[in-house]
PDB file of N, CA and C in Angstrom:
ATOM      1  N   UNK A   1       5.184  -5.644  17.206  1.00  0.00           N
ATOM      2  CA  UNK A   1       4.227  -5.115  18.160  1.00  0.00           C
ATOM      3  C   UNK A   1       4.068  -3.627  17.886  1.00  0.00           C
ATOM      4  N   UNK A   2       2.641  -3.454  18.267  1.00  0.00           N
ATOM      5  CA  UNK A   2       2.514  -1.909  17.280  1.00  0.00           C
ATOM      6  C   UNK A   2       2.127  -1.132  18.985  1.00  0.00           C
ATOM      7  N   UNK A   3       2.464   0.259  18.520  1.00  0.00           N
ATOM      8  CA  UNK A   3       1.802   1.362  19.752  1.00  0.00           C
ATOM      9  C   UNK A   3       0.219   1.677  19.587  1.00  0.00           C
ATOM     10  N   UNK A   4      -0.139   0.439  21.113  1.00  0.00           N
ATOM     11  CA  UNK A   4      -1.639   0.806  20.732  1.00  0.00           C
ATOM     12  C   UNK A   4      -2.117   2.409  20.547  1.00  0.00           C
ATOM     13  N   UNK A   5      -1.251   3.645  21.058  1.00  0.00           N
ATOM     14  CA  UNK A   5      -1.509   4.925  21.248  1.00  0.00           C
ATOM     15  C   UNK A   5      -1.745   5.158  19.748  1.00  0.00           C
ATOM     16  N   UNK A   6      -0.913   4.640  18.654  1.00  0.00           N
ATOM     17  CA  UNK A   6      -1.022   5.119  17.239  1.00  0.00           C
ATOM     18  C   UNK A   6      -2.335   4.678  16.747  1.00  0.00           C
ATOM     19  N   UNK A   7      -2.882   5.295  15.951  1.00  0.00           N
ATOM     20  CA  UNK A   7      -3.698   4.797  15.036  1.00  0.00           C
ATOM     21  C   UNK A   7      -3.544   3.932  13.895  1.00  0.00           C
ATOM     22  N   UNK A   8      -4.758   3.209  13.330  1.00  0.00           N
ATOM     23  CA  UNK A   8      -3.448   2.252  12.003  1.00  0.00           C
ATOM     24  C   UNK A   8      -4.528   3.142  11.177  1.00  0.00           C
ATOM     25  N   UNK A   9      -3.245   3.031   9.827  1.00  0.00           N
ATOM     26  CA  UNK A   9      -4.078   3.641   8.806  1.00  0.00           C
ATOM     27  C   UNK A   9      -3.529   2.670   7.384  1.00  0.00           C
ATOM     28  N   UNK A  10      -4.906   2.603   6.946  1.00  0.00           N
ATOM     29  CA  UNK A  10      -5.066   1.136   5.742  1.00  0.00           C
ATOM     30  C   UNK A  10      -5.245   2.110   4.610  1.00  0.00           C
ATOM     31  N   UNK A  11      -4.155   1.902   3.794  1.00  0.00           N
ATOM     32  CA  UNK A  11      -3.991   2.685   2.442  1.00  0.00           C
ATOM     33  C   UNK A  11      -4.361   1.253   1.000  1.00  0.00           C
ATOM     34  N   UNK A  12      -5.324   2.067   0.508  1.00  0.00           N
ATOM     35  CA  UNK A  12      -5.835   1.132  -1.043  1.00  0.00           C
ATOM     36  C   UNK A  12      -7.042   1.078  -1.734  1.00  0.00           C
ATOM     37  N   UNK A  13      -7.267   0.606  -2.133  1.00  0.00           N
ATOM     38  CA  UNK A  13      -8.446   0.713  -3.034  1.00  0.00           C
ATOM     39  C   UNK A  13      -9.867   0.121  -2.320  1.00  0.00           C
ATOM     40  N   UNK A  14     -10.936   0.682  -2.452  1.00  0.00           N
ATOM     41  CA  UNK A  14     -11.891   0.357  -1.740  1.00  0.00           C
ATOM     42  C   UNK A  14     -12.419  -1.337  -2.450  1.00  0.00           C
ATOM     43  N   UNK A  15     -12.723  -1.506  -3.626  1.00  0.00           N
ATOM     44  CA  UNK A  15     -12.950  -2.138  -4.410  1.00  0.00           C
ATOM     45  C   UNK A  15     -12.165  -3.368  -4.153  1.00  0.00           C
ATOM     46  N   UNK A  16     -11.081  -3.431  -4.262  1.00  0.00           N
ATOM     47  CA  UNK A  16     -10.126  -4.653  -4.381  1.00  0.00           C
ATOM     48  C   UNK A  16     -10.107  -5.327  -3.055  1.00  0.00           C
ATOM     49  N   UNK A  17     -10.185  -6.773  -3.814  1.00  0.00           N
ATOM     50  CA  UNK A  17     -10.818  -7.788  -3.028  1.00  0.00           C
ATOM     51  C   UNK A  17      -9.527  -8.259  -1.954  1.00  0.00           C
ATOM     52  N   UNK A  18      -8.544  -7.708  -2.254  1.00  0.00           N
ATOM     53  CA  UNK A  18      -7.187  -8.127  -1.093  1.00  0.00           C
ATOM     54  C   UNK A  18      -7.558  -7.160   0.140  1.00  0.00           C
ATOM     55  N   UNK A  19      -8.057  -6.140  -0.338  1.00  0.00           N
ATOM     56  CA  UNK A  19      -7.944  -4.681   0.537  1.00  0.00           C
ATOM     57  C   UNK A  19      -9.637  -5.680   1.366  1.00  0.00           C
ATOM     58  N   UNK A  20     -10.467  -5.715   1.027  1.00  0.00           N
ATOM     59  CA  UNK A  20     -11.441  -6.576   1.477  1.00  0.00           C
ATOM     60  C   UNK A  20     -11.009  -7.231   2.442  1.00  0.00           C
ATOM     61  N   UNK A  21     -10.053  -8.508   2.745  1.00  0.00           N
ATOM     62  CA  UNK A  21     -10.034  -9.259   3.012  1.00  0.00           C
ATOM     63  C   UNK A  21      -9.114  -8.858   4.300  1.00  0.00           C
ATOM     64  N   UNK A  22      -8.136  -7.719   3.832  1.00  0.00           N
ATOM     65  CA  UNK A  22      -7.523  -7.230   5.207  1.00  0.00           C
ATOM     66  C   UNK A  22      -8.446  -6.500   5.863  1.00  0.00           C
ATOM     67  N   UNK A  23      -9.640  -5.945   5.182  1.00  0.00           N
ATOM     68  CA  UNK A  23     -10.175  -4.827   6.457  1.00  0.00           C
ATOM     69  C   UNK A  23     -11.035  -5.683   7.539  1.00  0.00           C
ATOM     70  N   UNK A  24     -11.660  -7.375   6.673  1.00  0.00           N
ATOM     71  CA  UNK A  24     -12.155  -8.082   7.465  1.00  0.00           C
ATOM     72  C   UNK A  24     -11.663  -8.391   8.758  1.00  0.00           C
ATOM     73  N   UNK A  25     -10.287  -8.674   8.319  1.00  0.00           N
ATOM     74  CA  UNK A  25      -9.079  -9.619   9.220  1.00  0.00           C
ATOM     75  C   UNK A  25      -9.424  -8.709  10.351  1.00  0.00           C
ATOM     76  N   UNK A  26      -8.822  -7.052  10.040  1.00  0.00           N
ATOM     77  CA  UNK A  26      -8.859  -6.073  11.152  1.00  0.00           C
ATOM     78  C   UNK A  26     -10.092  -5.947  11.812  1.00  0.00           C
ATOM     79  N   UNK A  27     -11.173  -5.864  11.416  1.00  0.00           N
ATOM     80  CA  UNK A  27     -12.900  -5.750  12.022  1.00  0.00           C
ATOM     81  C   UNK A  27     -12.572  -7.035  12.659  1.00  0.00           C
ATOM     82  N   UNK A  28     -12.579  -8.151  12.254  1.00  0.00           N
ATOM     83  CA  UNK A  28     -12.825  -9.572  13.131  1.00  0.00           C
ATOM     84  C   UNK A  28     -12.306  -9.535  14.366  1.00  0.00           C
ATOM     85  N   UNK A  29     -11.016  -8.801  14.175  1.00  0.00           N
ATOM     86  CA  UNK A  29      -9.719  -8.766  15.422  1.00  0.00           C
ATOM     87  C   UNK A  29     -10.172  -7.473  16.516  1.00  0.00           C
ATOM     88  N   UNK A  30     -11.284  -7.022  15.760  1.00  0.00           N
ATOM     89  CA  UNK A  30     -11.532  -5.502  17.023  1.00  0.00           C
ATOM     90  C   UNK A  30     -10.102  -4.389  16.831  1.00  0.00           C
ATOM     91  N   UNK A  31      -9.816  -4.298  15.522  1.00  0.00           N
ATOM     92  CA  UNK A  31      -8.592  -3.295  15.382  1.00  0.00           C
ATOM     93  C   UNK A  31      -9.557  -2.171  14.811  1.00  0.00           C
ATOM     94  N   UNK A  32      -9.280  -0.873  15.191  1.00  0.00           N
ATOM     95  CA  UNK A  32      -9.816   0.023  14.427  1.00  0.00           C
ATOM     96  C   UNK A  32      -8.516   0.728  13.652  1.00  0.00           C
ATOM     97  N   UNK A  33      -8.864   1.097  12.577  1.00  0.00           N
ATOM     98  CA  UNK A  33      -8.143   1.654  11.601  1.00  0.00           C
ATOM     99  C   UNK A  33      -9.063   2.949  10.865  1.00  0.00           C
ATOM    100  N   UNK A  34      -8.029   4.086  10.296  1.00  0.00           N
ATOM    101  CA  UNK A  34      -8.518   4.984   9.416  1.00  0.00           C
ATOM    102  C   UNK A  34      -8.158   4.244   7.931  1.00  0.00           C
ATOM    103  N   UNK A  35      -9.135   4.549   6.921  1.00  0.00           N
ATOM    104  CA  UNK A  35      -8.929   3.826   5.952  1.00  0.00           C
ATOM    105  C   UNK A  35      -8.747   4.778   5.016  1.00  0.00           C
ATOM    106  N   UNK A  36      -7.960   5.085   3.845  1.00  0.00           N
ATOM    107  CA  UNK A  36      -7.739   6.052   2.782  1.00  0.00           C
ATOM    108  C   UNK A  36      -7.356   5.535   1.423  1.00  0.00           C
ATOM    109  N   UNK A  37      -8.841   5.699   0.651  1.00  0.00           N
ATOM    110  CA  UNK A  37      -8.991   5.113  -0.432  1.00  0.00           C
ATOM    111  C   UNK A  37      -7.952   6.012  -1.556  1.00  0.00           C
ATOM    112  N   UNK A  38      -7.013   5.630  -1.675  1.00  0.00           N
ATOM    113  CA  UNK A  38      -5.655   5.995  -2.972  1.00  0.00           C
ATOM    114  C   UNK A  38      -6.162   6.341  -4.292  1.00  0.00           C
ATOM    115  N   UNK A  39      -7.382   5.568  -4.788  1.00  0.00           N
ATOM    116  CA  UNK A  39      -7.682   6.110  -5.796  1.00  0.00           C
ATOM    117  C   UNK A  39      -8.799   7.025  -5.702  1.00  0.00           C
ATOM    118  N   UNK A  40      -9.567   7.325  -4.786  1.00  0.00           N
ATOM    119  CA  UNK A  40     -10.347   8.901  -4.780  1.00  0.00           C
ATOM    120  C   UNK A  40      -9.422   9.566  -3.843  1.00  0.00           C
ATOM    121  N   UNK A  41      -9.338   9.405  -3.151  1.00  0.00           N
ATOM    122  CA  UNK A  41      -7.872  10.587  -2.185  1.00  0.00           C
ATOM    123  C   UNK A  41      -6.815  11.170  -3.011  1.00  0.00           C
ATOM    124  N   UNK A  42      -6.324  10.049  -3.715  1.00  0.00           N
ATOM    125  CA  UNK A  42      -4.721  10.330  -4.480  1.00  0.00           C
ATOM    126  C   UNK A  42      -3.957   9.934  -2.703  1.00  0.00           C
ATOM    127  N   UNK A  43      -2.524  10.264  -2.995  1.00  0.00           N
ATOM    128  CA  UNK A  43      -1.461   9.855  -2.258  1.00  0.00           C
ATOM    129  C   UNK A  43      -0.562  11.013  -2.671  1.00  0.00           C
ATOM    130  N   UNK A  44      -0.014  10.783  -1.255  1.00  0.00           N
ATOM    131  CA  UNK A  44       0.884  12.217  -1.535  1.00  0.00           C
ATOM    132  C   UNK A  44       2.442  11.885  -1.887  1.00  0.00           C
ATOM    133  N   UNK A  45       3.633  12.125  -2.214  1.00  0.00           N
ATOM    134  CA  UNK A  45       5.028  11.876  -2.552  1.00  0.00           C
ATOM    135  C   UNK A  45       5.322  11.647  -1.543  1.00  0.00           C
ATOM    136  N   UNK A  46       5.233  12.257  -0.253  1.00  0.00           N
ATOM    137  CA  UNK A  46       6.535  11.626   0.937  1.00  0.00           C
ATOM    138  C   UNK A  46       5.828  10.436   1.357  1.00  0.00           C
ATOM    139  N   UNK A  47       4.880   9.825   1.551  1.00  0.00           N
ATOM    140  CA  UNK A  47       4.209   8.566   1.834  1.00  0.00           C
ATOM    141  C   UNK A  47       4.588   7.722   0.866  1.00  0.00           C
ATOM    142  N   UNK A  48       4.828   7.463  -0.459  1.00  0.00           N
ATOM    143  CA  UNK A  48       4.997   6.965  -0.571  1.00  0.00           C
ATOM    144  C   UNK A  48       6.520   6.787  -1.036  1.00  0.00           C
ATOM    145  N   UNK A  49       7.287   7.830  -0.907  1.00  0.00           N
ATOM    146  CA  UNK A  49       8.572   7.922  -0.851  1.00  0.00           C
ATOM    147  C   UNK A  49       9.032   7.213   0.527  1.00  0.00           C
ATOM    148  N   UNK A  50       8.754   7.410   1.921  1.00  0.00           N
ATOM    149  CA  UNK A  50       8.485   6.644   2.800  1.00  0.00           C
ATOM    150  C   UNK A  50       8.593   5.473   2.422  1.00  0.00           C
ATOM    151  N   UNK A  51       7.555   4.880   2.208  1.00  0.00           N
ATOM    152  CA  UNK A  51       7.429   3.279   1.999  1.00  0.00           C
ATOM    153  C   UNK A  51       7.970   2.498   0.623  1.00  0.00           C
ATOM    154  N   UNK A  52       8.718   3.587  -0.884  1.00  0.00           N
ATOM    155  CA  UNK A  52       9.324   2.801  -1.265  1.00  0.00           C
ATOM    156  C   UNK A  52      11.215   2.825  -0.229  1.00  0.00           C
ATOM    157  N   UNK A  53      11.673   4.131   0.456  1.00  0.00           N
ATOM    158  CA  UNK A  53      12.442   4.111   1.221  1.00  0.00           C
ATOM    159  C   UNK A  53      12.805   2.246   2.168  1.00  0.00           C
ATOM    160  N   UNK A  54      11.659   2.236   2.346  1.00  0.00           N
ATOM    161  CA  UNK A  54      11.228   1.254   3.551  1.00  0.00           C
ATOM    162  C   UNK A  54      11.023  -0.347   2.909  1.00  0.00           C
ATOM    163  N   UNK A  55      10.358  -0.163   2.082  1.00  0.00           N
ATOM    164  CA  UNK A  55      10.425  -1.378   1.295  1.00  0.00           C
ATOM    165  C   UNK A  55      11.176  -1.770  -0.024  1.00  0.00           C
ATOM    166  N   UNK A  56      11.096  -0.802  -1.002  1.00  0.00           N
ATOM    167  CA  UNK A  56      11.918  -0.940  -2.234  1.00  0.00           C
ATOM    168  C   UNK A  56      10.749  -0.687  -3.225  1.00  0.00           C
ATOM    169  N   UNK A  57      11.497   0.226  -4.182  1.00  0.00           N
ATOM    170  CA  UNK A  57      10.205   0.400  -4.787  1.00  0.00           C
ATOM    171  C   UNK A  57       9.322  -0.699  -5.599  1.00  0.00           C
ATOM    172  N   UNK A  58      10.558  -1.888  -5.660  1.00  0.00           N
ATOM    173  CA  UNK A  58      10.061  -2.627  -6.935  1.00  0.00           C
ATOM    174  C   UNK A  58       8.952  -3.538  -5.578  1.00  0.00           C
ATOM    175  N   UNK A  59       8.816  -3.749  -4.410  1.00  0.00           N
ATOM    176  CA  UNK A  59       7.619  -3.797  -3.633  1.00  0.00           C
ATOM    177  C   UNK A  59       6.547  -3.175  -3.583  1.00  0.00           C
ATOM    178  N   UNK A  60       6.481  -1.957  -3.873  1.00  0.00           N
ATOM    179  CA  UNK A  60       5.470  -1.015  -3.432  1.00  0.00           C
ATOM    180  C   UNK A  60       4.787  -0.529  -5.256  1.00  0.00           C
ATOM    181  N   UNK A  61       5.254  -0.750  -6.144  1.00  0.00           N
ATOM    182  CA  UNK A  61       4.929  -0.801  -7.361  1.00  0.00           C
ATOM    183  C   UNK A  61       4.010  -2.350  -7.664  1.00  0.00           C
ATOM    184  N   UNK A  62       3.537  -2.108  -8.133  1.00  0.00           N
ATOM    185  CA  UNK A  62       2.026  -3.416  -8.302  1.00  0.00           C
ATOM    186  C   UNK A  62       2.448  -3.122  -9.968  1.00  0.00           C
ATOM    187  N   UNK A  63       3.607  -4.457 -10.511  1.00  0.00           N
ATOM    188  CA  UNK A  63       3.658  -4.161 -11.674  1.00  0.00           C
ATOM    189  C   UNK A  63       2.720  -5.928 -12.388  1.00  0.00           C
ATOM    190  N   UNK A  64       1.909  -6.655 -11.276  1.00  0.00           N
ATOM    191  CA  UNK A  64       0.900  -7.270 -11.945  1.00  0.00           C
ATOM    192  C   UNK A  64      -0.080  -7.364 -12.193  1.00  0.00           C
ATOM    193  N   UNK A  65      -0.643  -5.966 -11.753  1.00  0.00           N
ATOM    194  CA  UNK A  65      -1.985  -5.112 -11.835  1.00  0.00           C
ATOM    195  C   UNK A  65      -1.702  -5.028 -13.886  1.00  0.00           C
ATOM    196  N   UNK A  66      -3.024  -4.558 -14.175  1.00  0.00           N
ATOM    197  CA  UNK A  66      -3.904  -4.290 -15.244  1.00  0.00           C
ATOM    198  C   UNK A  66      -3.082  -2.633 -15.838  1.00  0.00           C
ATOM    199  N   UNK A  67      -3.324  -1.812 -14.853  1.00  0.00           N
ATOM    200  CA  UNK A  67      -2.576  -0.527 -15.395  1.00  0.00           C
ATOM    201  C   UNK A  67      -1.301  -0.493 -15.354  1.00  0.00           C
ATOM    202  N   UNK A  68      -0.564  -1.271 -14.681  1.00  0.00           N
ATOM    203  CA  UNK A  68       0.885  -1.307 -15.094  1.00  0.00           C
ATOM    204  C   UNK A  68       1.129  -2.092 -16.616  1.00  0.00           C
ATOM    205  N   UNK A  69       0.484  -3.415 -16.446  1.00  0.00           N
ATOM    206  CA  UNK A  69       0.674  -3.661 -17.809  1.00  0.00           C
ATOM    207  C   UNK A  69       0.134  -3.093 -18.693  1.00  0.00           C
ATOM    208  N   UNK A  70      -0.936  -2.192 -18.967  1.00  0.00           N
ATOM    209  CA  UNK A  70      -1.430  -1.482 -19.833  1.00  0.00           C
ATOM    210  C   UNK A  70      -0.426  -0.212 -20.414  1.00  0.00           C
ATOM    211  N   UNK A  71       0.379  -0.222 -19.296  1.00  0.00           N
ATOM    212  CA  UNK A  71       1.733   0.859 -20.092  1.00  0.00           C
ATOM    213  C   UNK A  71       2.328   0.947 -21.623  1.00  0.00           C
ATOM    214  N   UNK A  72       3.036   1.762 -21.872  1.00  0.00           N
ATOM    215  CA  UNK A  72       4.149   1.831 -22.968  1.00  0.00           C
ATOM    216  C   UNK A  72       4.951   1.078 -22.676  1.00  0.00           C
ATOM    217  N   UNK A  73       5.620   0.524 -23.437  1.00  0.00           N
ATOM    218  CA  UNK A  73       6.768  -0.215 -23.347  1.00  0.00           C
ATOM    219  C   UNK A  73       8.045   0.633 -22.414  1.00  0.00           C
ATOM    220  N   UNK A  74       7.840   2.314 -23.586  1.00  0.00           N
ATOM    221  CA  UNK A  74       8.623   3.296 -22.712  1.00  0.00           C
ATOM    222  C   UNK A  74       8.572   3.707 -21.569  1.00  0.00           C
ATOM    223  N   UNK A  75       7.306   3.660 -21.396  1.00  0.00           N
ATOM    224  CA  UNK A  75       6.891   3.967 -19.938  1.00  0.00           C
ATOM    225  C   UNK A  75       7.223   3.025 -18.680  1.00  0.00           C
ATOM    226  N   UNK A  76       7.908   1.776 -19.437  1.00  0.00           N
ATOM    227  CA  UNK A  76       8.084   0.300 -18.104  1.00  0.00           C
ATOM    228  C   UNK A  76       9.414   0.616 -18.067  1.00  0.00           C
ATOM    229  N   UNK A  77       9.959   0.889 -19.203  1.00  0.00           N
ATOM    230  CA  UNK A  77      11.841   0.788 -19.597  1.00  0.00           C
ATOM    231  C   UNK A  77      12.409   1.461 -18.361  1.00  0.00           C
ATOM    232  N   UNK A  78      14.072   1.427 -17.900  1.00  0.00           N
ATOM    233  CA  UNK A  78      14.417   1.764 -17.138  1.00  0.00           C
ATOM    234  C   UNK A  78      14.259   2.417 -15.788  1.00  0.00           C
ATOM    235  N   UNK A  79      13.079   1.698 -15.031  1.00  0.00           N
ATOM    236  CA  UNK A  79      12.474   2.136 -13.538  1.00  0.00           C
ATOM    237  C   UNK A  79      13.075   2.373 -12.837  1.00  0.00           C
ATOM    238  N   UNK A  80      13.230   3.329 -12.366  1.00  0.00           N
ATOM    239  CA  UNK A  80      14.235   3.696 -10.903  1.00  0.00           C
ATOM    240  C   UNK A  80      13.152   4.072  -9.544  1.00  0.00           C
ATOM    241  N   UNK A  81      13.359   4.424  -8.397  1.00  0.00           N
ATOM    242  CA  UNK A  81      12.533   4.887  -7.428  1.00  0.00           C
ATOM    243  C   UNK A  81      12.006   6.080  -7.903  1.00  0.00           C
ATOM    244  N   UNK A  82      12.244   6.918  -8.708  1.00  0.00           N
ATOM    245  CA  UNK A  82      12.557   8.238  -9.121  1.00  0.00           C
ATOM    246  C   UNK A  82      10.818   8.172  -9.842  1.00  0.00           C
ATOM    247  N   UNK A  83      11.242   7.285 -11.098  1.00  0.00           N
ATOM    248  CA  UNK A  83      10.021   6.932 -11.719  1.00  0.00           C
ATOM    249  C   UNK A  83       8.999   6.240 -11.826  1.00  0.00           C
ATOM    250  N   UNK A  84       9.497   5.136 -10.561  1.00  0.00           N
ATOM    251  CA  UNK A  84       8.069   4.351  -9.978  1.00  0.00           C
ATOM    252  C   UNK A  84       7.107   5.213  -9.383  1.00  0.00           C
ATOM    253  N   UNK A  85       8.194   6.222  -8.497  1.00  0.00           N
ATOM    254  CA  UNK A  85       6.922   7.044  -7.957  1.00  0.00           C
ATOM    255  C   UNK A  85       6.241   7.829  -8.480  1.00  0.00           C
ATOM    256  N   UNK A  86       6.645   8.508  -9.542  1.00  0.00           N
ATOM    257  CA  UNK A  86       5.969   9.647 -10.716  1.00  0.00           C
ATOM    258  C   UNK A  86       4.943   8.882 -11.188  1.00  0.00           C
ATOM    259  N   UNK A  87       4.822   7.400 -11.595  1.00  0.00           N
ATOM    260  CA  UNK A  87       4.220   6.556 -12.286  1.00  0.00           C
ATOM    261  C   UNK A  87       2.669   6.606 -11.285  1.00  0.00           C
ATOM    262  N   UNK A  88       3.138   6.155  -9.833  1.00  0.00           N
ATOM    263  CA  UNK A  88       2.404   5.962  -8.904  1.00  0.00           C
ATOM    264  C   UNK A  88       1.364   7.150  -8.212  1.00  0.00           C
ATOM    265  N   UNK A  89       2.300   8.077  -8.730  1.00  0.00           N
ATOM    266  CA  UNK A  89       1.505   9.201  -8.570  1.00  0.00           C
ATOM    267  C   UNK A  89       0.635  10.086  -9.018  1.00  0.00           C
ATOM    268  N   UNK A  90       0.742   9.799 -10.712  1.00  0.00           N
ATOM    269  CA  UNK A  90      -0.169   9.828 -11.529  1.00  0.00           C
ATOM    270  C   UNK A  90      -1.334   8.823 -11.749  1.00  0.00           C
ATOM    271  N   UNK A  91      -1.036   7.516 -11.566  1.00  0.00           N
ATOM    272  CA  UNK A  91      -2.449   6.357 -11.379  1.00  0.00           C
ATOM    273  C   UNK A  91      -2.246   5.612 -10.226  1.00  0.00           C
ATOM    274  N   UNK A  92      -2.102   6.139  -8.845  1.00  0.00           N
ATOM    275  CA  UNK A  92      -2.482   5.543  -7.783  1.00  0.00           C
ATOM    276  C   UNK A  92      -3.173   3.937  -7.038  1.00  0.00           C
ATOM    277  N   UNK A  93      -3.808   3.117  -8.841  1.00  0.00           N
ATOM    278  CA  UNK A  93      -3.883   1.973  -8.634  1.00  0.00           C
ATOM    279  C   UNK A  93      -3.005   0.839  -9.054  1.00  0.00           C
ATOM    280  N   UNK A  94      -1.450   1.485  -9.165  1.00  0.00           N
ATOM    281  CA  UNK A  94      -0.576   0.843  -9.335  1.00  0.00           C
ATOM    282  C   UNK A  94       0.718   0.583  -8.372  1.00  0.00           C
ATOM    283  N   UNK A  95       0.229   1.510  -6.998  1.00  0.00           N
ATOM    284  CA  UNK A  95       0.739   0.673  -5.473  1.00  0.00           C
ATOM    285  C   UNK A  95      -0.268  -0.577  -4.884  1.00  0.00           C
ATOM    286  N   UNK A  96       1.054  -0.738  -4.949  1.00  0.00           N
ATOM    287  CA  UNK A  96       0.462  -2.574  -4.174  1.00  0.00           C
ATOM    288  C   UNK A  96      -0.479  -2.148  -2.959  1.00  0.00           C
ATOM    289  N   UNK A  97      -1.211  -2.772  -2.751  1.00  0.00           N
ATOM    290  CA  UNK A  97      -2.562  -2.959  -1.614  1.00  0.00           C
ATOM    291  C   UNK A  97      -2.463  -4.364  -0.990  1.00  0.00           C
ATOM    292  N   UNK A  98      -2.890  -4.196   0.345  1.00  0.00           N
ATOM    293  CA  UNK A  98      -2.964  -2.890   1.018  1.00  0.00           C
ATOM    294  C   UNK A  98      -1.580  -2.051   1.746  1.00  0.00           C
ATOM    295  N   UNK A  99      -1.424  -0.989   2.248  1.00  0.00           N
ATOM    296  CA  UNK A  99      -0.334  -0.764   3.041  1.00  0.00           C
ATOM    297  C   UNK A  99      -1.096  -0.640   4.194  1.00  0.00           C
ATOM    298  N   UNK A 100      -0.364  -1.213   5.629  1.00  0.00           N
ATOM    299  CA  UNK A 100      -1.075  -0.910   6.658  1.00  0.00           C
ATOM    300  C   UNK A 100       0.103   0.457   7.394  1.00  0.00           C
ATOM    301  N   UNK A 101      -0.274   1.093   8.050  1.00  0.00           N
ATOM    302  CA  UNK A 101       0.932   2.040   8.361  1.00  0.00           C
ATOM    303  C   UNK A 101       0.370   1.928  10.104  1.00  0.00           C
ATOM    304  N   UNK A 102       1.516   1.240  10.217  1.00  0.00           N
ATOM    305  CA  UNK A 102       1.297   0.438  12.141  1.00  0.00           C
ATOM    306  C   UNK A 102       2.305   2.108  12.711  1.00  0.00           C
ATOM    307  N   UNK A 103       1.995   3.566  11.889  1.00  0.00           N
ATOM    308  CA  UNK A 103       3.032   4.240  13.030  1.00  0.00           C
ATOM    309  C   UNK A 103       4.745   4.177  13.168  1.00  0.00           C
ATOM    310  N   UNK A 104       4.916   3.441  13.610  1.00  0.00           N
ATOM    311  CA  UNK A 104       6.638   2.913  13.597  1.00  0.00           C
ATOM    312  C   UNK A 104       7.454   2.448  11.984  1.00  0.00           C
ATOM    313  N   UNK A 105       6.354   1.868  11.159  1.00  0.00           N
ATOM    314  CA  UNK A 105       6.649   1.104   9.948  1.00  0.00           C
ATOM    315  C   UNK A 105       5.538   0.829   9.142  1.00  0.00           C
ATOM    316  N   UNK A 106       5.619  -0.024   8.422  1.00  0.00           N
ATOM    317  CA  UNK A 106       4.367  -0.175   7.285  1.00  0.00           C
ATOM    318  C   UNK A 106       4.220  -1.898   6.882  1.00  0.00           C
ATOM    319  N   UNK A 107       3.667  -2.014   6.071  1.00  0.00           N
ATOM    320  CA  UNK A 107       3.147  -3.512   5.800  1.00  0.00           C
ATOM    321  C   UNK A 107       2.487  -3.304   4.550  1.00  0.00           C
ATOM    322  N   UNK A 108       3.465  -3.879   3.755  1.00  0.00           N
ATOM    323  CA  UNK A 108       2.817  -4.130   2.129  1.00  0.00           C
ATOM    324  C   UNK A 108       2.020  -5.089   1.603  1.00  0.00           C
ATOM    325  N   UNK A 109       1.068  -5.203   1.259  1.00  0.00           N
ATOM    326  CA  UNK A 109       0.629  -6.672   0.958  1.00  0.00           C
ATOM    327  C   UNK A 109      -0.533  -7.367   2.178  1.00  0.00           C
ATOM    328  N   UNK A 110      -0.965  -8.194   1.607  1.00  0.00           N
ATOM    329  CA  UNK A 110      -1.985  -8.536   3.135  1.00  0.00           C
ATOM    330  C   UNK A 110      -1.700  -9.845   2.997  1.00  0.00           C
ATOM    331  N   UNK A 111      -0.915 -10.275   3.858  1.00  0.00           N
ATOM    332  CA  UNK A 111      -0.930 -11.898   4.531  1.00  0.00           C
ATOM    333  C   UNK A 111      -1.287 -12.062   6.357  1.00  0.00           C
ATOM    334  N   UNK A 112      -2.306 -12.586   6.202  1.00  0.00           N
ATOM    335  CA  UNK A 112      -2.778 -12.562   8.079  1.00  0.00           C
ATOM    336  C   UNK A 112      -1.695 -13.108   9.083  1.00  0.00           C
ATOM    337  N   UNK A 113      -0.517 -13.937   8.690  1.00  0.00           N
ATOM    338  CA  UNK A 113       0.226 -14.141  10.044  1.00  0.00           C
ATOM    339  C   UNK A 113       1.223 -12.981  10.226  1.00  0.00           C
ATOM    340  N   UNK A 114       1.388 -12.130   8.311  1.00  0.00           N
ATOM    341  CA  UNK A 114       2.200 -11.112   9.326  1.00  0.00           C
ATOM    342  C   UNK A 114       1.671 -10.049  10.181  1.00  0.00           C
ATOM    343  N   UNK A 115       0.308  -9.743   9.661  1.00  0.00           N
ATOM    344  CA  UNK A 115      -0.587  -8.640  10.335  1.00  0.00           C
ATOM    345  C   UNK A 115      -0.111  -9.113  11.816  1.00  0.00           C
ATOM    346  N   UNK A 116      -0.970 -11.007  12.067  1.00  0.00           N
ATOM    347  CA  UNK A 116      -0.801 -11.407  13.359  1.00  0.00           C
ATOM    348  C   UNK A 116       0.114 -10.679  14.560  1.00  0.00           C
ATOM    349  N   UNK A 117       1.394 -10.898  13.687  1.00  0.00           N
ATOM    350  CA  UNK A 117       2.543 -10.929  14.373  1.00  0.00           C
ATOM    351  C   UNK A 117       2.981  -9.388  14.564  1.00  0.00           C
ATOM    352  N   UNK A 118       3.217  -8.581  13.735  1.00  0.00           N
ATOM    353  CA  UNK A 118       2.704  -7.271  13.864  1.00  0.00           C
ATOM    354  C   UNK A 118       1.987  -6.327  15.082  1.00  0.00           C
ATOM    355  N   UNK A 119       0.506  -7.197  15.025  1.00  0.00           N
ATOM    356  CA  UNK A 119      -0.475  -6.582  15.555  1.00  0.00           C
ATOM    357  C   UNK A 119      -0.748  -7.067  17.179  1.00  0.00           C
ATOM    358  N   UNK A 120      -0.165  -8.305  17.438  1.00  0.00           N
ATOM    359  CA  UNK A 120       0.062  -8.799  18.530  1.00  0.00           C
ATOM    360  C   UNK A 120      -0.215  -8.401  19.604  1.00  0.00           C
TER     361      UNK A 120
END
């Protein structure tokens, strides 16, 4: 259960059809949200230091996206939080989408019963 007082704010790519499908979910439901597109914004280090904190980085890293696999080999080798986020912070379309940030916590990924349950 989220604090209706907070605002939600939907972090991801405008384009991508997951991020689509959550902003529907939220419009259908009468949720308003601020939305902040990651790849024209960029993202800042403690946000997403935050949410790999919160989730793990190997969650919050989108290593079955197109630009992760488009890496160096060197560039995949030995990932730590350290260097997921350097990674993430230089091409921004390699955090997972969407994050919802309910205020209290966050939400990786868009599946509608957890929003549901969440958003309650």
């Amino acid at each position: 259960m989220t604090n209706r007082d907070t605002p939600l704010h939907l972090y991801g790519i405008k384009a991508c059809d997951t991020m689509k499908k959550a902003r529907t979910w939220l419009e259908d439901k009468g949720l308003g949200y601020d939305f902040h597109d990651y790849k024209t914004q960029g993202i800042d280090r403690a946000s997403l230091t935050r949410w790999c904190n919160e989730h793990g980085w190997e969650t919050v890293l989108n290593r079955a996206g197109t630009t992760f696999r488009k890496l160096e080999d060197a560039q995949k080798a030995d990932l730590d939080q350290a260097k997921a986020i350097e990674l993430m912070l230089a091409q921004p379309s390699m955090i997972k989408r969407p994050v919802l940030d309910l205020g209290e916590r966050t939400l990786v990924g868009f599946k509608p019963d957890l929003y549901a349950a969440a958003l309650q």
